[in-house]
Protein backbone atom coordinates (compact mmCIF):
# COMPACT_ATOMS: atom_id res chain seq x y z
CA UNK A 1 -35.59 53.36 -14.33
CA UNK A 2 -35.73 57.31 -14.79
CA UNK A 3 -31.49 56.89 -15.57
CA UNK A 4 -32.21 54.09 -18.28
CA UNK A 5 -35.24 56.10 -19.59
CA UNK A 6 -32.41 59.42 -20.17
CA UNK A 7 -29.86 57.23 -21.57
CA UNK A 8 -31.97 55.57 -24.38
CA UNK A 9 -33.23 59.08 -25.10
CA UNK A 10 -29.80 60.52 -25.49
CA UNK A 11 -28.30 57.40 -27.30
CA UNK A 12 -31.28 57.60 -29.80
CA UNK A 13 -30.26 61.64 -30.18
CA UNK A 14 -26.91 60.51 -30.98
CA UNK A 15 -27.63 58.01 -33.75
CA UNK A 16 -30.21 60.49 -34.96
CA UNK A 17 -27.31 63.40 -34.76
CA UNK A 18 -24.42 60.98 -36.45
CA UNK A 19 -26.97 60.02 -39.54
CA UNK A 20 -28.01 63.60 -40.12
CA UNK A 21 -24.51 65.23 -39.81
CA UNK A 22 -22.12 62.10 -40.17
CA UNK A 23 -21.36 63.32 -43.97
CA UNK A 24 -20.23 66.74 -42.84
CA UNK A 25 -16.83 66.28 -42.96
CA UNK A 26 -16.71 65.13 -46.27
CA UNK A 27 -18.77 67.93 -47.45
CA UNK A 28 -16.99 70.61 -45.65
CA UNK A 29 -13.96 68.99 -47.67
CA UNK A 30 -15.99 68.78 -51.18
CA UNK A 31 -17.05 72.30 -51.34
CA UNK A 32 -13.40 73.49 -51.20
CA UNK A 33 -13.20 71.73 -54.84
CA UNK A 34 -16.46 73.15 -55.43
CA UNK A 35 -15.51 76.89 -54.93
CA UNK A 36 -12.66 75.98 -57.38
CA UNK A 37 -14.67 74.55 -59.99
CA UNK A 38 -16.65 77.71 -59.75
CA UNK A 39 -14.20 79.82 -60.38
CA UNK A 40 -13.43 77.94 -63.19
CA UNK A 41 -16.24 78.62 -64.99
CA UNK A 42 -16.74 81.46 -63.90
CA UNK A 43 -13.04 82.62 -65.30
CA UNK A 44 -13.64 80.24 -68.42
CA UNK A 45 -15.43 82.91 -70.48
CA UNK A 46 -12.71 85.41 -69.64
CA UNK A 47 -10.21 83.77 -70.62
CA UNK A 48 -8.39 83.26 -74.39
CA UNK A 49 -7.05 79.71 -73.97
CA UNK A 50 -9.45 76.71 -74.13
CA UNK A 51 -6.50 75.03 -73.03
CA UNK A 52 -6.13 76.79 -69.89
CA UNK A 53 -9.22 76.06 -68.98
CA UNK A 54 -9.26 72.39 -69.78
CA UNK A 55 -6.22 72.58 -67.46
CA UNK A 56 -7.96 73.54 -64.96
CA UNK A 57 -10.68 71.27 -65.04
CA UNK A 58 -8.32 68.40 -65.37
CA UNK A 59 -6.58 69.56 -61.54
CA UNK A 60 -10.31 69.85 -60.16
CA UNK A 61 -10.87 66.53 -61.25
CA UNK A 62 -8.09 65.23 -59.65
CA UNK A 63 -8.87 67.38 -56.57
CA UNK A 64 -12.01 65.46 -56.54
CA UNK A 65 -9.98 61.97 -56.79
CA UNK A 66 -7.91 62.94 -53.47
CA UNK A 67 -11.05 63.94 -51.95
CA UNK A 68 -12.43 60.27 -52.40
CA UNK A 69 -9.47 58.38 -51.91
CA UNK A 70 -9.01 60.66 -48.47
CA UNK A 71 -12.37 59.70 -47.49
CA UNK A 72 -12.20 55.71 -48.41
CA UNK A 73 -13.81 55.46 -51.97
CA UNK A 74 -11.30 54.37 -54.60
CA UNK A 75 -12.03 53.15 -57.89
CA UNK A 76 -12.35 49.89 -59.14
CA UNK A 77 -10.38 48.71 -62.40
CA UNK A 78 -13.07 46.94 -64.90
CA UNK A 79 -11.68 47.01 -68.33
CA UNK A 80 -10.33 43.69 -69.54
CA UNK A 81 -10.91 42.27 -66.77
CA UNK A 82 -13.33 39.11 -66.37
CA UNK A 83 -16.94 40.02 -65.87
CA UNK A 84 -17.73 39.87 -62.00
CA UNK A 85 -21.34 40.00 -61.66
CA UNK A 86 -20.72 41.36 -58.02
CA UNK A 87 -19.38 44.07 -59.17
CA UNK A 88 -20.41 44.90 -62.52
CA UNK A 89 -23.53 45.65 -64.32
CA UNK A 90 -23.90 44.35 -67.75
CA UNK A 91 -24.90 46.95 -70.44
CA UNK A 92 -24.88 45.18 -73.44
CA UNK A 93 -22.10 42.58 -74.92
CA UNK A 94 -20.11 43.02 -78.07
CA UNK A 95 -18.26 40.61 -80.20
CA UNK A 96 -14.14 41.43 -80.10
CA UNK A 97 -11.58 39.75 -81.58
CA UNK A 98 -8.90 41.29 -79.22
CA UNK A 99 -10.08 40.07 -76.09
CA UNK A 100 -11.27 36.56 -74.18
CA UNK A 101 -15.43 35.92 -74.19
CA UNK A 102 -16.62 37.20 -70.74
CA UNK A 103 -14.19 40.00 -70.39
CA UNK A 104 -15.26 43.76 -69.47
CA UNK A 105 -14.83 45.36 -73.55
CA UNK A 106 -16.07 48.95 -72.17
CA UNK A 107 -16.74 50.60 -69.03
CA UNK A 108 -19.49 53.39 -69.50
CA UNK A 109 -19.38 54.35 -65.35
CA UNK A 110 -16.91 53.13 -62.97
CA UNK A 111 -16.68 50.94 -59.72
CA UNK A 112 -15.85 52.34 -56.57
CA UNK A 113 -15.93 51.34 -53.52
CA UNK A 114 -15.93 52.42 -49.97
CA UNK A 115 -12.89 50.42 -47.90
CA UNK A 116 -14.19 47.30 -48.79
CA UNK A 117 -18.14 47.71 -49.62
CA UNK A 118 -19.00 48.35 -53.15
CA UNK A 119 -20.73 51.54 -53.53
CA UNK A 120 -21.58 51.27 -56.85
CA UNK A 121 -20.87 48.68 -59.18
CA UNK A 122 -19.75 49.34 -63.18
CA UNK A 123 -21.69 49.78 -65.72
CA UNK A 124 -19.68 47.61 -68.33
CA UNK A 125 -20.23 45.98 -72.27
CA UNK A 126 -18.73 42.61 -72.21
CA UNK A 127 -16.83 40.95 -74.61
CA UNK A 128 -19.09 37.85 -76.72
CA UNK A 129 -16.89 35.23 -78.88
CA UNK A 130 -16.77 36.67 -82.68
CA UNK A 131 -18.88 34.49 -85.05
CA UNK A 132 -17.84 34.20 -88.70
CA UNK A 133 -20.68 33.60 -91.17
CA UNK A 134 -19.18 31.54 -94.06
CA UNK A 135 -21.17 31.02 -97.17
């Protein structure tokens, strides 16, 4: 009974340990890209060329993207696509001419998802059949 008593103890330390720290690879990877995007800014002010800098950004930000797609998350595709209530969040809709009634018009935050569990869904407009008022 004592043996039983030890093991629960140490399997609920476990769980407890793998909640608290289970992200710490992930971060560990993240603030790699971090101490880039400092130096970024930090070197932004220094430097002559906005260009440069926007540069610089952009391979952060797609530092970032490998981080993400390393650790599962990848992004969803919403735009034009037919609204998906599981997975998108309706905004507001818009009338369009150039695109099908119930189709994503404009995506104001991205999908992504974690292997196959949405993580968060998009924030989308969708697209509303165009009305002409005739006199």
């Amino acid at each position: 009974m004592a043996e039983f008593d030890n093991y629960r103890k140490n399997a609920i330390k476990e769980r407890s340990d793998l909640i608290k720290y289970g992200s710490e690879r992930f971060v560990r990877d993240f603030l790699g890209i971090l101490d880039n995007f400092e130096l970024a800014l930090g070197s932004g002010a220094k430097q002559a060329s906005a260009e440069s800098f926007r540069e610089g950004v952009k391979m952060i930000a797609a530092e970032m993207r490998g981080l993400l797609q390393r650790h599962g998350v990848e992004e969803i595709k919403a735009e034009g696509k037919p609204f998906d209530p599981a997975q998108h969040e309706a905004l507001s809709s818009e009338p369009r001419e150039d695109m099908p009634a119930g189709h994503v018009a404009n995506v104001f935050k991205k999908a992504y998802k974690m292997h196959d569990k949405l993580i968060r869904p998009a924030q989308v407009t969708v697209s509303t059949a165009t009305t002409e008022v005739k006199n």
